[in-house]
C-alpha atoms as a PDB file:
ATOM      1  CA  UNK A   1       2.945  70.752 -46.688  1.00  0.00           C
ATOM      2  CA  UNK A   2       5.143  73.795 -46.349  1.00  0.00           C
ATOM      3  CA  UNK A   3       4.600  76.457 -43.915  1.00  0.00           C
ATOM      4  CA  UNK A   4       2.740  78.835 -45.736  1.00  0.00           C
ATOM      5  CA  UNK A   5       0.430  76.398 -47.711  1.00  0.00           C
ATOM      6  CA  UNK A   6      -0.365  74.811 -44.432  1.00  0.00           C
ATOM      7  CA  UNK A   7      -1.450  78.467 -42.794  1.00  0.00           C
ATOM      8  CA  UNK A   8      -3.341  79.443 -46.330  1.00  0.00           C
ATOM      9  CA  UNK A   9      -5.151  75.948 -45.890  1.00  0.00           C
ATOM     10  CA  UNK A  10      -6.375  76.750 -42.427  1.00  0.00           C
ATOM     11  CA  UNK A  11      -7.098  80.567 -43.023  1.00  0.00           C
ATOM     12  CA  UNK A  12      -9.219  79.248 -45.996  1.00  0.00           C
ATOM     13  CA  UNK A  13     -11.027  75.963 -43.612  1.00  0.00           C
ATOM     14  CA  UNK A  14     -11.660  79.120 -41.142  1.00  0.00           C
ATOM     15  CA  UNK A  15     -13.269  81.600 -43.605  1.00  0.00           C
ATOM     16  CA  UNK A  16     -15.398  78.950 -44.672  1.00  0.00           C
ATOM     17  CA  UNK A  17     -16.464  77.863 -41.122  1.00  0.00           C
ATOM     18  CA  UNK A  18     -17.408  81.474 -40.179  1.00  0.00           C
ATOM     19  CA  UNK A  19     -19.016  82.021 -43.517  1.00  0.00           C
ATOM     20  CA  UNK A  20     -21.654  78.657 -42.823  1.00  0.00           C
ATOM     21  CA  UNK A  21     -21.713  79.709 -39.221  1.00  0.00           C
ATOM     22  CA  UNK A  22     -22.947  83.501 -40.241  1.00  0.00           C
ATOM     23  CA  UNK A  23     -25.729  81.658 -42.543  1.00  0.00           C
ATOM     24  CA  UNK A  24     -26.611  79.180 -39.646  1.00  0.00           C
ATOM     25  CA  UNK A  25     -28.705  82.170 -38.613  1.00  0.00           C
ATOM     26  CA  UNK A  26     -26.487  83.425 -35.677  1.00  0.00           C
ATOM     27  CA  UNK A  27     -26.257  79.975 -33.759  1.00  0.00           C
ATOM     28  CA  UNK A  28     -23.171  79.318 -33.081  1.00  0.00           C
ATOM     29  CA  UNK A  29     -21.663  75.603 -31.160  1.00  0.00           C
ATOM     30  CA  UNK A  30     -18.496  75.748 -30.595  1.00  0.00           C
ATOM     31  CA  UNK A  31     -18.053  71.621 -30.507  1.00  0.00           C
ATOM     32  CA  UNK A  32     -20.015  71.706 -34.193  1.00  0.00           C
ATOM     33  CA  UNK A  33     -17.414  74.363 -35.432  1.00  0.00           C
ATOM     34  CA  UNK A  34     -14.152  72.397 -34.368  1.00  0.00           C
ATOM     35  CA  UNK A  35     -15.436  69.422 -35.476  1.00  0.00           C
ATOM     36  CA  UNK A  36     -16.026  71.477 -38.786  1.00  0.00           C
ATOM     37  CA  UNK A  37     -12.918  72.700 -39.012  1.00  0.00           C
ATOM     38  CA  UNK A  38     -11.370  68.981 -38.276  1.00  0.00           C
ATOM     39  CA  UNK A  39     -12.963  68.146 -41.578  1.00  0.00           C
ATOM     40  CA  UNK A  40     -11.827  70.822 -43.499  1.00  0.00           C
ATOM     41  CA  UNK A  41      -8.343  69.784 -41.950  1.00  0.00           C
ATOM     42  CA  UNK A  42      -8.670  66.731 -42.953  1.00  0.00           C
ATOM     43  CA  UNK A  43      -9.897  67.683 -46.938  1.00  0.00           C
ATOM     44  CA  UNK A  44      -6.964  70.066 -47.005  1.00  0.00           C
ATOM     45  CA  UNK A  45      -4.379  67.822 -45.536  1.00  0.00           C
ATOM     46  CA  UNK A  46      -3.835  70.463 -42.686  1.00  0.00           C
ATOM     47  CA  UNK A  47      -1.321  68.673 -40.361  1.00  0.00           C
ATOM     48  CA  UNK A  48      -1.683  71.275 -37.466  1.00  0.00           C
ATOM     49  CA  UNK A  49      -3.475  72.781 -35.561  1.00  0.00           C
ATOM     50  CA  UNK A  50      -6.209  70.565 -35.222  1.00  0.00           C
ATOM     51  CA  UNK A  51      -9.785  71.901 -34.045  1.00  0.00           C
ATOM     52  CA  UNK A  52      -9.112  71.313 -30.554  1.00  0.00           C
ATOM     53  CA  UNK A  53      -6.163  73.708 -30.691  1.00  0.00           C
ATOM     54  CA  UNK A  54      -8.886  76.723 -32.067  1.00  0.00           C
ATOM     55  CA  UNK A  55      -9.915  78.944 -29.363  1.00  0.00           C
ATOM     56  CA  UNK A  56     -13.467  79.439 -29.946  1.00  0.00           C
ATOM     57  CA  UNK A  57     -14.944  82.453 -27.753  1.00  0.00           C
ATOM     58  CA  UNK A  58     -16.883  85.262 -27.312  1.00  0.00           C
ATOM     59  CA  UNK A  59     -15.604  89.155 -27.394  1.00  0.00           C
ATOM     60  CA  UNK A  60     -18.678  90.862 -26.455  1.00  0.00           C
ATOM     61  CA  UNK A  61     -21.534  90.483 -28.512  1.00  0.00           C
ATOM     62  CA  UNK A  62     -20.063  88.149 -31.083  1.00  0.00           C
ATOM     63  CA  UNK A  63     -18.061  84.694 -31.348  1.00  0.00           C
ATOM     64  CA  UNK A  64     -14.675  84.687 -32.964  1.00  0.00           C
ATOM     65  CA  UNK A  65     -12.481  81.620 -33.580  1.00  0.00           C
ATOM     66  CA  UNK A  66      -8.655  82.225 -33.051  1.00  0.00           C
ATOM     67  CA  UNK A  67      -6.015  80.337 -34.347  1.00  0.00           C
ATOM     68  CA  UNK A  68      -2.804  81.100 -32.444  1.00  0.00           C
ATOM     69  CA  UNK A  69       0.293  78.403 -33.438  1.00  0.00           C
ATOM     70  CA  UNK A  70       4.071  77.672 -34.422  1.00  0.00           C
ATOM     71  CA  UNK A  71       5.763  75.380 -36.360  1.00  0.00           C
ATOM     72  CA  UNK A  72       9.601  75.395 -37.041  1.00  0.00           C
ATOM     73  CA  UNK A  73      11.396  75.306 -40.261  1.00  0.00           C
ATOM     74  CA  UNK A  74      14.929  73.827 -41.276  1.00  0.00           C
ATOM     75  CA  UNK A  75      16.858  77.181 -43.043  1.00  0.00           C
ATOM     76  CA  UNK A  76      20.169  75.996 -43.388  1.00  0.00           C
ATOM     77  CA  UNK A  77      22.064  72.962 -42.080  1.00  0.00           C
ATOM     78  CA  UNK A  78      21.066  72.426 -38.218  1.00  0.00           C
ATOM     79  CA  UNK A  79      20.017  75.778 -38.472  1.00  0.00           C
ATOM     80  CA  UNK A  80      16.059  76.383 -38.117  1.00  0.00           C
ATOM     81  CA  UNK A  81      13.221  78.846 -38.351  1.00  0.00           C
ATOM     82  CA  UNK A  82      10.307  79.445 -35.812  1.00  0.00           C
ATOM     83  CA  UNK A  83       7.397  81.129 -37.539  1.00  0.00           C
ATOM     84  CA  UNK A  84       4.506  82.099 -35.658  1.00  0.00           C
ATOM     85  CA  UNK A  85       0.826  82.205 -37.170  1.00  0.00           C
ATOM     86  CA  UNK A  86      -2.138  83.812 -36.109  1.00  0.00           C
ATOM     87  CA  UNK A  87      -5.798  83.925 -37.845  1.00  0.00           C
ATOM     88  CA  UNK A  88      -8.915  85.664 -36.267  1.00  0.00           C
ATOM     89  CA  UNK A  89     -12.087  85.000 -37.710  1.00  0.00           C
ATOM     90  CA  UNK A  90     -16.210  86.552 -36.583  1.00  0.00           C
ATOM     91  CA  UNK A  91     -18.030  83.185 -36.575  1.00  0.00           C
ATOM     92  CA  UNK A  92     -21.472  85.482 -35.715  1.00  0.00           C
END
């Protein structure tokens, strides 16, 4: 998928994840949210990151899942593009 589907698929796969995580009254497992987000990777045909690469943490008193990542482009000829992405959901 191009760049920019690929990074809509997993901002949508997070938003999700921290929307059933907010309703899973405040609990939240970091293994059970990767392993969530693997799936919704999967459905969307999000080739990377996976859910290992999502840096699930807390910042205070809540839990946020990050999604820090690059992928490279071709732009013209031999000539490429690095774009860098970054997502930051509250998971509680």
């Amino acid at each position: 998928a191009p760049l920019f589907i690929n990074y809509y698929r997993v901002v949508q796969a997070m938003n999700q994840e921290a929307t059933e995580a907010r309703t899973n009254g405040g609990q939240v497992d970091p293994v059970l949210i990767r392993n969530g987000l693997d799936r919704r990777f999967d459905v969307g045909y999000v080739n990377h990151p996976t859910g290992k690469d999502i840096d699930i943490h807390r910042e205070g008193e809540h839990w946020v899942a990050v999604a820090d990542y690059e992928d490279i482009a071709p732009l013209i000829g031999n000539v490429q593009m690095l774009v860098q992405f970054h997502k930051q959901v509250e998971l509680q």
